[in-house]
PDB file of N, CA and C in Angstrom:
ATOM      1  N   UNK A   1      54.694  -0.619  23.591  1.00  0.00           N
ATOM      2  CA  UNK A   1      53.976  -0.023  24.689  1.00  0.00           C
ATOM      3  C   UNK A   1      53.332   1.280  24.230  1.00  0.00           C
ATOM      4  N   UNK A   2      51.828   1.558  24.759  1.00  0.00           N
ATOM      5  CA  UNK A   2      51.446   2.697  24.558  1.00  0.00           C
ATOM      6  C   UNK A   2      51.984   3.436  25.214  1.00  0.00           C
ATOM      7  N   UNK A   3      51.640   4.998  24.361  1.00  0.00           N
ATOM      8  CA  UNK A   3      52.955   6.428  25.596  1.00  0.00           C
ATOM      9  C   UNK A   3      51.571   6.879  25.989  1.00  0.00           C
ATOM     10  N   UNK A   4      51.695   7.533  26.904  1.00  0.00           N
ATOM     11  CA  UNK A   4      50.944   8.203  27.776  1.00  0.00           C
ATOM     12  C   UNK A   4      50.001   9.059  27.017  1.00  0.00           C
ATOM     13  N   UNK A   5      50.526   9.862  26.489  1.00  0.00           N
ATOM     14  CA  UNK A   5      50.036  10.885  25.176  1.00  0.00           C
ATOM     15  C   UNK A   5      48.835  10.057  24.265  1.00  0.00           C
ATOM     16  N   UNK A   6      49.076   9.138  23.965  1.00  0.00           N
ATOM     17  CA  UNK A   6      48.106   8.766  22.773  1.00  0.00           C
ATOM     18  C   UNK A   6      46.953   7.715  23.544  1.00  0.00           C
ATOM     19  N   UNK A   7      47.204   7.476  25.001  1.00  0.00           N
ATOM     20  CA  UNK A   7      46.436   6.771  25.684  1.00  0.00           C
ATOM     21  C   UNK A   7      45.455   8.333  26.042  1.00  0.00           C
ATOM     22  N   UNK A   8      45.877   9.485  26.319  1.00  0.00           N
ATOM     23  CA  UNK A   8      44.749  10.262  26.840  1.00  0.00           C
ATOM     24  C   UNK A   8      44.205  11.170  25.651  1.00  0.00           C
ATOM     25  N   UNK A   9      44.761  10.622  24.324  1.00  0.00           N
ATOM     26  CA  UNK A   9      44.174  11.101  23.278  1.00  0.00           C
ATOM     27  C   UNK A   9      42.920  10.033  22.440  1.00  0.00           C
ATOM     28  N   UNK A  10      42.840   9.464  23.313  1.00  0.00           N
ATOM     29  CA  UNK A  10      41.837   7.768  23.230  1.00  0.00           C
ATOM     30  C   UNK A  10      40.817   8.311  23.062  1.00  0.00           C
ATOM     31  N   UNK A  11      39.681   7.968  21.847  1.00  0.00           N
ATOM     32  CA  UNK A  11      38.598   8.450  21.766  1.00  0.00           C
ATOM     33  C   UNK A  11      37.630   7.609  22.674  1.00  0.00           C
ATOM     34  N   UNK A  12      36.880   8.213  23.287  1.00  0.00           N
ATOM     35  CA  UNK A  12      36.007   7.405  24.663  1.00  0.00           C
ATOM     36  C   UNK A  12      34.904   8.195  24.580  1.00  0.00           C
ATOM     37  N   UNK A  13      33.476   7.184  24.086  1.00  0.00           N
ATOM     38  CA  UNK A  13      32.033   7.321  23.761  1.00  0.00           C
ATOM     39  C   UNK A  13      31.691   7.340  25.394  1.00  0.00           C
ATOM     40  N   UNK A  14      30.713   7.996  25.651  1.00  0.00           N
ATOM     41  CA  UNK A  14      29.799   7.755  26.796  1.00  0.00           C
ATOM     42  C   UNK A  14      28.796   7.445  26.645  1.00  0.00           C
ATOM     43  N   UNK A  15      27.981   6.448  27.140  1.00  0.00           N
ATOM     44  CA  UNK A  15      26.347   6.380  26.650  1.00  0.00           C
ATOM     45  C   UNK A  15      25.692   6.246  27.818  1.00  0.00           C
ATOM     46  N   UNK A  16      25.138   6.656  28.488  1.00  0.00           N
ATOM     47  CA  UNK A  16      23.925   7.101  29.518  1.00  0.00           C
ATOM     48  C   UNK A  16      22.834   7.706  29.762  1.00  0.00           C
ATOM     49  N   UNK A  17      21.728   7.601  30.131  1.00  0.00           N
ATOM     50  CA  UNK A  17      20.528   8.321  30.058  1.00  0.00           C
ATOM     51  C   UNK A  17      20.457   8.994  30.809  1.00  0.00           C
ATOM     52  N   UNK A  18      21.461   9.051  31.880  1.00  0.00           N
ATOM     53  CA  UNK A  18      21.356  10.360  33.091  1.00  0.00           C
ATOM     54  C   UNK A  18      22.698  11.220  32.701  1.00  0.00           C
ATOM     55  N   UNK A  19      21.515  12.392  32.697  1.00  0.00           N
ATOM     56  CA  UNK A  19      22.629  13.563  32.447  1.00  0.00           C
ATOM     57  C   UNK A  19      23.641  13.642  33.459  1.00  0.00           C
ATOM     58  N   UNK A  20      23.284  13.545  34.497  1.00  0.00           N
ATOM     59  CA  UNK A  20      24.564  13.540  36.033  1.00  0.00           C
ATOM     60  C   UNK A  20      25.599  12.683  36.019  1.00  0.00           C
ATOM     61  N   UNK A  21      25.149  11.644  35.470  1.00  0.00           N
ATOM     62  CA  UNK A  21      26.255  10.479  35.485  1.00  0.00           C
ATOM     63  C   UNK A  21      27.421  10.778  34.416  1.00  0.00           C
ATOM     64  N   UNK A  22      26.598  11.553  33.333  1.00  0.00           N
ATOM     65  CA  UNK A  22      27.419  11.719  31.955  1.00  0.00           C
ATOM     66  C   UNK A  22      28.557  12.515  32.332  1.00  0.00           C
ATOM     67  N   UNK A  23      27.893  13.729  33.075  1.00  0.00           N
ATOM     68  CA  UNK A  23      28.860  15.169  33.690  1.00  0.00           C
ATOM     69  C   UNK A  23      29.744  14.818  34.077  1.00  0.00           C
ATOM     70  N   UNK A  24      29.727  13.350  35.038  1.00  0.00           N
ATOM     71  CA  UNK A  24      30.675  13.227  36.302  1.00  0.00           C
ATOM     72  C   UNK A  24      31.771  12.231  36.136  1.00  0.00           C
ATOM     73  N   UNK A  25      30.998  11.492  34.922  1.00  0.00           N
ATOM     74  CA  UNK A  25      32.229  10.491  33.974  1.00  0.00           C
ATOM     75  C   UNK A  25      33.175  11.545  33.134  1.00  0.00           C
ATOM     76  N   UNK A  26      32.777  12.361  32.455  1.00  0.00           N
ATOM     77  CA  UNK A  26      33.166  13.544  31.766  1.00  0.00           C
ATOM     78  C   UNK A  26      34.142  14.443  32.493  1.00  0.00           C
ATOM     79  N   UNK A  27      33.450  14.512  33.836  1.00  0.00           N
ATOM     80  CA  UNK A  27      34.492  15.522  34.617  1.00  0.00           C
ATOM     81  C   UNK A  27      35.414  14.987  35.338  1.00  0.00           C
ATOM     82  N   UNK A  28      35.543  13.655  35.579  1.00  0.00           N
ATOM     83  CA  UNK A  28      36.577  12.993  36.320  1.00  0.00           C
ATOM     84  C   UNK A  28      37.778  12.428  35.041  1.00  0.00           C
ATOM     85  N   UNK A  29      37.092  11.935  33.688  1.00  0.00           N
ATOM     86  CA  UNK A  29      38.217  11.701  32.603  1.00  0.00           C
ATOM     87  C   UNK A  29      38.954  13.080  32.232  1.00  0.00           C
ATOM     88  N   UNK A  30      37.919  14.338  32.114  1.00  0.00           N
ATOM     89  CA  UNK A  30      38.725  15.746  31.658  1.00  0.00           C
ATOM     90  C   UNK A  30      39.878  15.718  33.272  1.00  0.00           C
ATOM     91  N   UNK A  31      39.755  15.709  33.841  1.00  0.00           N
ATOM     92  CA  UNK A  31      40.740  15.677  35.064  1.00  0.00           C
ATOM     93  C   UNK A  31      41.448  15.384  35.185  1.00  0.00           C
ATOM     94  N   UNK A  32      41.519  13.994  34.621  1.00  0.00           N
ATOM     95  CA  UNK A  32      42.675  13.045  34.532  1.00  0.00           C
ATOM     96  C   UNK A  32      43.649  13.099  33.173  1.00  0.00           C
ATOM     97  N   UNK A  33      42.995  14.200  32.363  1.00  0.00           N
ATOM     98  CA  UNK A  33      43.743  14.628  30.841  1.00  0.00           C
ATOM     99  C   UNK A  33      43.408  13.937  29.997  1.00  0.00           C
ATOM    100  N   UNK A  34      42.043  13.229  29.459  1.00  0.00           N
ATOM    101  CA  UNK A  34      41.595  12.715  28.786  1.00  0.00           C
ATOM    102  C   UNK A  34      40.866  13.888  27.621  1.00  0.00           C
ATOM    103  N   UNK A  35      41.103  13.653  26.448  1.00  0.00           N
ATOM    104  CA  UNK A  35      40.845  14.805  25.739  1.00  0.00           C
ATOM    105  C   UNK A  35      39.654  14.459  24.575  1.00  0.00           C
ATOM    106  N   UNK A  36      39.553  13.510  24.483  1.00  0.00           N
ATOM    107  CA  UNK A  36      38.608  13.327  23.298  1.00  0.00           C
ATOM    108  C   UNK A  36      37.582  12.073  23.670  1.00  0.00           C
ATOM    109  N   UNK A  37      36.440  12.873  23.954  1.00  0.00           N
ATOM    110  CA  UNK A  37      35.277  12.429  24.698  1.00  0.00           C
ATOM    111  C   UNK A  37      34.424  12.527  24.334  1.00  0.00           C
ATOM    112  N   UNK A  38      33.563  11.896  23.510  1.00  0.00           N
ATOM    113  CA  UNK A  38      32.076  12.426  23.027  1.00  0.00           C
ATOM    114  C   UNK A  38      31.065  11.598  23.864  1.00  0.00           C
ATOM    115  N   UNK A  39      30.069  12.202  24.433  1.00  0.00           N
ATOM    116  CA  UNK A  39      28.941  11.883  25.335  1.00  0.00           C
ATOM    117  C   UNK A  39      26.963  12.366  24.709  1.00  0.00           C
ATOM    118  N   UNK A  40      26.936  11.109  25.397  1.00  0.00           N
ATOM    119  CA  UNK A  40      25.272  10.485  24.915  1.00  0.00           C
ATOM    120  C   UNK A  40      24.048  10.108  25.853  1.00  0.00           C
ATOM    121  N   UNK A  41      23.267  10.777  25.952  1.00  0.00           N
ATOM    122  CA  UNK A  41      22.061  10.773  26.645  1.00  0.00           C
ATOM    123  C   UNK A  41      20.860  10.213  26.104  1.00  0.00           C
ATOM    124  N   UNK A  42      20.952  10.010  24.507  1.00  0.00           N
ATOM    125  CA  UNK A  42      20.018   8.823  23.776  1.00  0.00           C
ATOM    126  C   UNK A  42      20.646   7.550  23.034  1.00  0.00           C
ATOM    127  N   UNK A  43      19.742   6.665  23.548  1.00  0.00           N
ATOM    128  CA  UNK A  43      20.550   5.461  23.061  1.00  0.00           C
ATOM    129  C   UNK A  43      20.035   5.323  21.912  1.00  0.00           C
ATOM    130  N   UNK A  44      19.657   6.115  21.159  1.00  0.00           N
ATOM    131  CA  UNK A  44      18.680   6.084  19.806  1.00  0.00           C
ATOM    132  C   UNK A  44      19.817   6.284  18.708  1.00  0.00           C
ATOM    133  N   UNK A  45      20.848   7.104  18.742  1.00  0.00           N
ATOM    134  CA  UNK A  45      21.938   7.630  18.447  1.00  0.00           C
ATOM    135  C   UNK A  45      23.107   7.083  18.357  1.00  0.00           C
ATOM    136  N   UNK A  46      23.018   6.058  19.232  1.00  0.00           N
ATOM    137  CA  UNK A  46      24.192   5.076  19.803  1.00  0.00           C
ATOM    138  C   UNK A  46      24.901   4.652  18.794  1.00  0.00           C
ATOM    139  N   UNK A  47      23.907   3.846  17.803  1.00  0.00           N
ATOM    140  CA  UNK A  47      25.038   2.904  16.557  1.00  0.00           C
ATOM    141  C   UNK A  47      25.748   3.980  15.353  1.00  0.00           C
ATOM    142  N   UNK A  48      24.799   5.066  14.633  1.00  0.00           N
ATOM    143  CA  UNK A  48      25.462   5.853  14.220  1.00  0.00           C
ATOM    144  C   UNK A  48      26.718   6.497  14.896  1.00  0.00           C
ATOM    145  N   UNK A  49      26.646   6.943  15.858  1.00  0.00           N
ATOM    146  CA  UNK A  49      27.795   7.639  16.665  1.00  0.00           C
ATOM    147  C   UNK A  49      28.927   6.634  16.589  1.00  0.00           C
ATOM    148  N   UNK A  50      28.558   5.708  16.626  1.00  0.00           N
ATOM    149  CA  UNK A  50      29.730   4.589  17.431  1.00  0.00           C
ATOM    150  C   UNK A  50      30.198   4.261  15.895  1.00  0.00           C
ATOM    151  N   UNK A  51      29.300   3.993  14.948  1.00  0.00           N
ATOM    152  CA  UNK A  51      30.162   4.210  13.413  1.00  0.00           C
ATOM    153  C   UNK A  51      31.458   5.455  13.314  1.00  0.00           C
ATOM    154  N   UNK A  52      30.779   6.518  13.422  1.00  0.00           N
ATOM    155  CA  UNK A  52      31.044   7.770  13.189  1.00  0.00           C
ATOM    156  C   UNK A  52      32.106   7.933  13.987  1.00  0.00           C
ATOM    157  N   UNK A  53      32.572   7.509  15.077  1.00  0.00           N
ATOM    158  CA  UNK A  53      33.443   7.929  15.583  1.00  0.00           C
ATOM    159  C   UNK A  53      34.275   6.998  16.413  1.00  0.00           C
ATOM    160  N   UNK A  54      34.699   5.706  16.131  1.00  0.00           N
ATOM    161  CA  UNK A  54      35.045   4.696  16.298  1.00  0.00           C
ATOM    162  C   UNK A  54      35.791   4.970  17.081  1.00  0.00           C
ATOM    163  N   UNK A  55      35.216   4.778  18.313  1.00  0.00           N
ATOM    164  CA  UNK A  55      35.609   4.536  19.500  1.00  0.00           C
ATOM    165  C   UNK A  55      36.702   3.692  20.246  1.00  0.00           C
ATOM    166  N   UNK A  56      37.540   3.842  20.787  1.00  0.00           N
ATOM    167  CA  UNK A  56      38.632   3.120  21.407  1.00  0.00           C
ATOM    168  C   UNK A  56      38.342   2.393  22.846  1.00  0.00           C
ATOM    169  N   UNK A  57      37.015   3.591  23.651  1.00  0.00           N
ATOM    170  CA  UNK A  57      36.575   2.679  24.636  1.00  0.00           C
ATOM    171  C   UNK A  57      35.022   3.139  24.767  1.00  0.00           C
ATOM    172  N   UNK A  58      34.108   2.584  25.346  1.00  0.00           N
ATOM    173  CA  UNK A  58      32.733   2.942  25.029  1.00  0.00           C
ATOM    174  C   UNK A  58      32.295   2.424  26.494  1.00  0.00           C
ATOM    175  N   UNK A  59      31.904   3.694  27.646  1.00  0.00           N
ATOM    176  CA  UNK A  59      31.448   3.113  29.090  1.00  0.00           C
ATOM    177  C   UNK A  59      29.978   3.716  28.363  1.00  0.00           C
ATOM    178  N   UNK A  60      29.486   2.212  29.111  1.00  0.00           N
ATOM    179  CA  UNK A  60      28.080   1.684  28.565  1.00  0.00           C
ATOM    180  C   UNK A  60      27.451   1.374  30.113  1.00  0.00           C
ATOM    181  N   UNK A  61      25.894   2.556  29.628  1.00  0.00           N
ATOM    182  CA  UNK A  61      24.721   1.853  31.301  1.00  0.00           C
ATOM    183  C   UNK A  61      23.918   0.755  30.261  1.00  0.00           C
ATOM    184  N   UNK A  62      23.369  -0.250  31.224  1.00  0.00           N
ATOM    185  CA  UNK A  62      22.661  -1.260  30.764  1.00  0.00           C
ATOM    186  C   UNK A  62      21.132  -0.456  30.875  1.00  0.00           C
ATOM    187  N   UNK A  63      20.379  -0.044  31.373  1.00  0.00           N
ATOM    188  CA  UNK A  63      19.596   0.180  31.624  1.00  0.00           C
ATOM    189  C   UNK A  63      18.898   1.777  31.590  1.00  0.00           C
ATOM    190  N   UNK A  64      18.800   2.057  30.136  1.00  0.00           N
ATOM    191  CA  UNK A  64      18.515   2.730  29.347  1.00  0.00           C
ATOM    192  C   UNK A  64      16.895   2.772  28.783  1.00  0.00           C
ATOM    193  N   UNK A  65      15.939   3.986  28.867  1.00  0.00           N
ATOM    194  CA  UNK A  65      15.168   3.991  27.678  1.00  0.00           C
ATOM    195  C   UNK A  65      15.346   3.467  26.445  1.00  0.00           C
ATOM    196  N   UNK A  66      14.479   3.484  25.180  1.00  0.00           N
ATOM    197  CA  UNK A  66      14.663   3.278  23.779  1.00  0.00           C
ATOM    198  C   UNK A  66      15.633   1.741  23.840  1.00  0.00           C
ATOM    199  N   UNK A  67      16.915   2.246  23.663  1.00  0.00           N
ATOM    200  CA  UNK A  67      17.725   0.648  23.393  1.00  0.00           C
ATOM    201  C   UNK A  67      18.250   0.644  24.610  1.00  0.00           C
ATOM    202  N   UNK A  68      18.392  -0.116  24.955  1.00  0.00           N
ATOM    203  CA  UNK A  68      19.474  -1.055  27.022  1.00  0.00           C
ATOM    204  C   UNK A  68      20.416  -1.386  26.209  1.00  0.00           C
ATOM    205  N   UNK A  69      21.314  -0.967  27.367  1.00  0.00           N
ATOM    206  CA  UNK A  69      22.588  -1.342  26.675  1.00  0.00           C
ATOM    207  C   UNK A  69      23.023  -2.941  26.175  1.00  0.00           C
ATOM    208  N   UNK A  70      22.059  -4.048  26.130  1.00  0.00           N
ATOM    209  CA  UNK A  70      22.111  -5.331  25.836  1.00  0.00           C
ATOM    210  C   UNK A  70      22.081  -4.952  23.951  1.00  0.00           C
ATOM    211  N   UNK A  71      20.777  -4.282  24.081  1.00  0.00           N
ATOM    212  CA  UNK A  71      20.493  -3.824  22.711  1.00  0.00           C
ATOM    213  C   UNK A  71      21.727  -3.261  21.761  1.00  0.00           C
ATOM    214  N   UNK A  72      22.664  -2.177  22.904  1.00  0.00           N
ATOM    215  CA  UNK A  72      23.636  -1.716  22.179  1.00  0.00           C
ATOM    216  C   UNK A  72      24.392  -2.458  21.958  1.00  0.00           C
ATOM    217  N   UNK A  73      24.835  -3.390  22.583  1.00  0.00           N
ATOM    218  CA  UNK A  73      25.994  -4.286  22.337  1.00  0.00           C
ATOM    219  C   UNK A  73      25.782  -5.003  21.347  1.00  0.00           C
ATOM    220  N   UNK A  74      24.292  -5.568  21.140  1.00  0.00           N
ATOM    221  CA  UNK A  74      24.369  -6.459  19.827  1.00  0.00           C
ATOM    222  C   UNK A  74      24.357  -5.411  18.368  1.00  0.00           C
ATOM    223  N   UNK A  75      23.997  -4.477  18.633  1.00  0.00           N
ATOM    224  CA  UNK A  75      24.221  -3.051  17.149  1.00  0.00           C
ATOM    225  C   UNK A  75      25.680  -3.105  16.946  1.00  0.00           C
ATOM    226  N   UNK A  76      26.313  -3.291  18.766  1.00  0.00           N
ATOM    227  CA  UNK A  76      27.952  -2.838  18.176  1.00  0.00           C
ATOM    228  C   UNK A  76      28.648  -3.817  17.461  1.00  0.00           C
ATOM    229  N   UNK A  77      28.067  -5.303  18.076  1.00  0.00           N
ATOM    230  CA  UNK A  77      28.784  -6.557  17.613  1.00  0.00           C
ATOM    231  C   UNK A  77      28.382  -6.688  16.131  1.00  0.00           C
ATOM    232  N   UNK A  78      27.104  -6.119  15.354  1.00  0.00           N
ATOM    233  CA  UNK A  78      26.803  -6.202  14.009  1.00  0.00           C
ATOM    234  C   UNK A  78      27.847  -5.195  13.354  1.00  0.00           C
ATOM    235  N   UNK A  79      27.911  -4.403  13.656  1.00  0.00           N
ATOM    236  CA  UNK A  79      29.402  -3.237  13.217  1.00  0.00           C
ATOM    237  C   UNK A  79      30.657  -4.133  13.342  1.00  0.00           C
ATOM    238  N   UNK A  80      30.972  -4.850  14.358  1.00  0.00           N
ATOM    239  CA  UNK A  80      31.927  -5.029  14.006  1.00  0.00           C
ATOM    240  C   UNK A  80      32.541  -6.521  14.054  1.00  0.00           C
ATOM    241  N   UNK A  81      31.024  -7.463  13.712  1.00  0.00           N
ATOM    242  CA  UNK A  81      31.244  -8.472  13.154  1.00  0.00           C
ATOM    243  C   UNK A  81      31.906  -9.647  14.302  1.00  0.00           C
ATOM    244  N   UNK A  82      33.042 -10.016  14.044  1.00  0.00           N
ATOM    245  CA  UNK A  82      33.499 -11.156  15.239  1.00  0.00           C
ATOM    246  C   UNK A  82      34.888 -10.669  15.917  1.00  0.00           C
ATOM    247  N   UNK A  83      34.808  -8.635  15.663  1.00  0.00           N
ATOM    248  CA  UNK A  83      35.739  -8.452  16.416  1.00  0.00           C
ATOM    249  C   UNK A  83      35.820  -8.056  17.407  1.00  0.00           C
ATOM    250  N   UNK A  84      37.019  -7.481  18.412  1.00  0.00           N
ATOM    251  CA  UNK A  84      36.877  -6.752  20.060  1.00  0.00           C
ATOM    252  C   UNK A  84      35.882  -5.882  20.151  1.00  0.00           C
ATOM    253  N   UNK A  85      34.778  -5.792  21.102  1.00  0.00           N
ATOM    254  CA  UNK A  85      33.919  -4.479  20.950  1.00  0.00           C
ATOM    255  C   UNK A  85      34.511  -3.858  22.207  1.00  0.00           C
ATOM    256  N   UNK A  86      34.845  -2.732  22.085  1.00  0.00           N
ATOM    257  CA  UNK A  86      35.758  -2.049  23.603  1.00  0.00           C
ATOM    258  C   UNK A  86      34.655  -1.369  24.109  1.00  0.00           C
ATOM    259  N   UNK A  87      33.822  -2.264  24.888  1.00  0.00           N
ATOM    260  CA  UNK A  87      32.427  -1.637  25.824  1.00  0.00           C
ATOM    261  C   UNK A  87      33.184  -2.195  27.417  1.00  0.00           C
ATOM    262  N   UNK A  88      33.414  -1.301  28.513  1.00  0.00           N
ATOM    263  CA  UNK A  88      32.921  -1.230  29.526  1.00  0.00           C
ATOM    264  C   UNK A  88      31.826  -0.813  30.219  1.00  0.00           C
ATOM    265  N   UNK A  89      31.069  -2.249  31.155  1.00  0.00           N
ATOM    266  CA  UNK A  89      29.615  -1.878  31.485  1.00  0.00           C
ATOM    267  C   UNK A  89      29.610  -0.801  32.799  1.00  0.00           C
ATOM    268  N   UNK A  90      28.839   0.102  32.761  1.00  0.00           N
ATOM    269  CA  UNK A  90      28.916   0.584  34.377  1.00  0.00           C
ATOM    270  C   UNK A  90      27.298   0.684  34.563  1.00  0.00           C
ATOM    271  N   UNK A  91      26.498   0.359  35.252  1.00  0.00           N
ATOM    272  CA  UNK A  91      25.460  -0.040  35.765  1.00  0.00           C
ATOM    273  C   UNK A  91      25.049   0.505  37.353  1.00  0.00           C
ATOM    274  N   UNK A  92      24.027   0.677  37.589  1.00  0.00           N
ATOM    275  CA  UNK A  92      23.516   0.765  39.182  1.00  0.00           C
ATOM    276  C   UNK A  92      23.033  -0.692  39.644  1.00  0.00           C
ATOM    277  N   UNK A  93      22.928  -1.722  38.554  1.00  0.00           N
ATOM    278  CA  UNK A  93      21.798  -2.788  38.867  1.00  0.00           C
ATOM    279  C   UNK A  93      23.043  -3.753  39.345  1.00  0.00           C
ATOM    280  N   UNK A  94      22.297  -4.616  40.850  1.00  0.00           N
ATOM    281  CA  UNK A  94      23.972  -5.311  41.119  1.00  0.00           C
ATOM    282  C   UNK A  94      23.384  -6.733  41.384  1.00  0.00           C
ATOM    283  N   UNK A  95      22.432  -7.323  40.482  1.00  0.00           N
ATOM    284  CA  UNK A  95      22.320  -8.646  40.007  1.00  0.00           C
ATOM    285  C   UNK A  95      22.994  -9.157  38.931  1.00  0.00           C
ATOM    286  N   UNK A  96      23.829 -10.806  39.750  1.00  0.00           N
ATOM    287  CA  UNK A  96      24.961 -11.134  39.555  1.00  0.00           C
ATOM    288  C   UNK A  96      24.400 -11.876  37.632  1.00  0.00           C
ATOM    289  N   UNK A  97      23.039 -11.984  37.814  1.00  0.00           N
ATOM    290  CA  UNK A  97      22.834 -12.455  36.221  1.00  0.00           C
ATOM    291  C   UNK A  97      23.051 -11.376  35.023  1.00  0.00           C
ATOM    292  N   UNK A  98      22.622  -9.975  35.598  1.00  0.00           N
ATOM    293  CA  UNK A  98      22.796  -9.245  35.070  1.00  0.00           C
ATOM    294  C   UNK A  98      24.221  -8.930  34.349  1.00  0.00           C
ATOM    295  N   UNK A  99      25.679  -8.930  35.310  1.00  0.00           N
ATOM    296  CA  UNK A  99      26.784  -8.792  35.228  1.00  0.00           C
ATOM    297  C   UNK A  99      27.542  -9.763  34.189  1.00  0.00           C
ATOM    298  N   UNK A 100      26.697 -11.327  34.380  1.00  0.00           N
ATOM    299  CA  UNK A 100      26.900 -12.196  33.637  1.00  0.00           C
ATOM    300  C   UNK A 100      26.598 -12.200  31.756  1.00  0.00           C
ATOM    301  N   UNK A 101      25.617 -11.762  31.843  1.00  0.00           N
ATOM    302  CA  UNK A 101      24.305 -11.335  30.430  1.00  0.00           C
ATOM    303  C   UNK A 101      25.267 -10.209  29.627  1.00  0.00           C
ATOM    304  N   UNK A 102      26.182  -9.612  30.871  1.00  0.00           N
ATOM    305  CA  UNK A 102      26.850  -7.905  29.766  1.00  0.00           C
ATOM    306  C   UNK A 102      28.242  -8.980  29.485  1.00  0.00           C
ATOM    307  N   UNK A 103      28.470  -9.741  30.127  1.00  0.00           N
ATOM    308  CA  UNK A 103      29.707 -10.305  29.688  1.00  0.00           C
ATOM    309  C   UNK A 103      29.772 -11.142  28.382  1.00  0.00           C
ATOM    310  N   UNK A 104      28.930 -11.644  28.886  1.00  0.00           N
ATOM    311  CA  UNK A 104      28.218 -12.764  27.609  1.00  0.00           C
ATOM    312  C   UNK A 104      28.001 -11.879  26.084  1.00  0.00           C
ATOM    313  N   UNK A 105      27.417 -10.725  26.797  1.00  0.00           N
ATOM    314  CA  UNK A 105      27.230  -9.813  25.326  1.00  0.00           C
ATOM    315  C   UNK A 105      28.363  -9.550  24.538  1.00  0.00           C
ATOM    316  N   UNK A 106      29.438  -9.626  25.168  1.00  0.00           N
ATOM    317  CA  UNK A 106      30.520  -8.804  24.697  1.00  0.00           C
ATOM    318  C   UNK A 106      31.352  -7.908  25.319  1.00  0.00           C
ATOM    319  N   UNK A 107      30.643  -7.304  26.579  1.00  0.00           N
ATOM    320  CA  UNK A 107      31.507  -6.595  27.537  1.00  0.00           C
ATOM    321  C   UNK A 107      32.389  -7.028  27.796  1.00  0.00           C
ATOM    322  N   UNK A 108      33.518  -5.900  27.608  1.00  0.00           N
ATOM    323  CA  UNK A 108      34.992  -6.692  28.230  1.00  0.00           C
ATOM    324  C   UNK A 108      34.797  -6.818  29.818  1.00  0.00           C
ATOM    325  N   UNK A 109      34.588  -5.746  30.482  1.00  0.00           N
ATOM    326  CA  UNK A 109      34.083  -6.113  31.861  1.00  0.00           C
ATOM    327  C   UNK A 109      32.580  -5.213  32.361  1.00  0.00           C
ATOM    328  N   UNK A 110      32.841  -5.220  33.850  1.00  0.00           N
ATOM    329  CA  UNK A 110      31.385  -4.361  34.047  1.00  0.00           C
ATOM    330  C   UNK A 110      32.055  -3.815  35.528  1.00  0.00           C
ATOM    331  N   UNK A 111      31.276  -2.668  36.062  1.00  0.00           N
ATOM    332  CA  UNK A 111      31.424  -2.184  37.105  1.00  0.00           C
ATOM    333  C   UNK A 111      30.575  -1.661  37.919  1.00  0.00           C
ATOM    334  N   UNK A 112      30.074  -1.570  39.104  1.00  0.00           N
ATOM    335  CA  UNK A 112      28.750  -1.016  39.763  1.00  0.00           C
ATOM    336  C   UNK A 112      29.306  -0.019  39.522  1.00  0.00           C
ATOM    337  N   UNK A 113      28.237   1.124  39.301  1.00  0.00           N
ATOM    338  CA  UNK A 113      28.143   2.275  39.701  1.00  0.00           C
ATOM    339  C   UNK A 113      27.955   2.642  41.333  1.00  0.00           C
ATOM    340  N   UNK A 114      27.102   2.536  41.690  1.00  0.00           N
ATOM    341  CA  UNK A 114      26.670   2.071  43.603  1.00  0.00           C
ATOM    342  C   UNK A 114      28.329   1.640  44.257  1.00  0.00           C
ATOM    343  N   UNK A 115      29.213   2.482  44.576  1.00  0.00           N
ATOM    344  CA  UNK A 115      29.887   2.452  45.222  1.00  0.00           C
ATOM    345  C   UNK A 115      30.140   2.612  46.632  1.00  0.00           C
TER     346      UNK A 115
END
């Protein structure tokens, strides 16, 4: 079993093109004692970073300038070949093909944002 400690020492990528969303994912994980967080506002950046700092969980928007997060997922799946890619989707877009397409990619799951 994981201990508590090394679950909020989990390295967790953010990738989003809205700065607000980034803040508020950022400020609700620092809250909860999450300590090692690196956050992204270009998806241009995405695959280096995600080399660089191999991520344990990676909340991913689909719908991004430059690369969509469809794009990212297939950069991440070339990194890491035919293994787990730890992407959760969070999205505003709440077409059910859409939800389907991030799963298919590789997303372990997805979540509206639009709550």
């Amino acid at each position: 079993m994981i201990s508590e400690q090394k679950l909020l020492n989990a390295r967790i990528l953010i990738i989003d093109d809205n700065q607000s969303n980034v803040d508020l994912l950022k400020d609700i994980l620092t809250t909860e004692g999450y300590t090692s967080l690196l956050c992204l506002t270009d998806s241009r950046d995405a695959q280096n970073l995600y080399l660089a700092y191999d991520p344990e969980l990676v909340l991913l928007d689909i719908n991004m300038p430059y690369f969509d997060g469809f794009q990212l997922l297939d950069q991440f799946k070339e990194v890491e070949k035919n293994s787990y890619i730890p992407v959760l989707v969070l999205t505003a877009l709440q077409d059910h093909k859409i939800r389907i397409k991030a799963l298919k990619s590789g997303a372990q799951d997805f979540f509206d944002k639009a709550v």
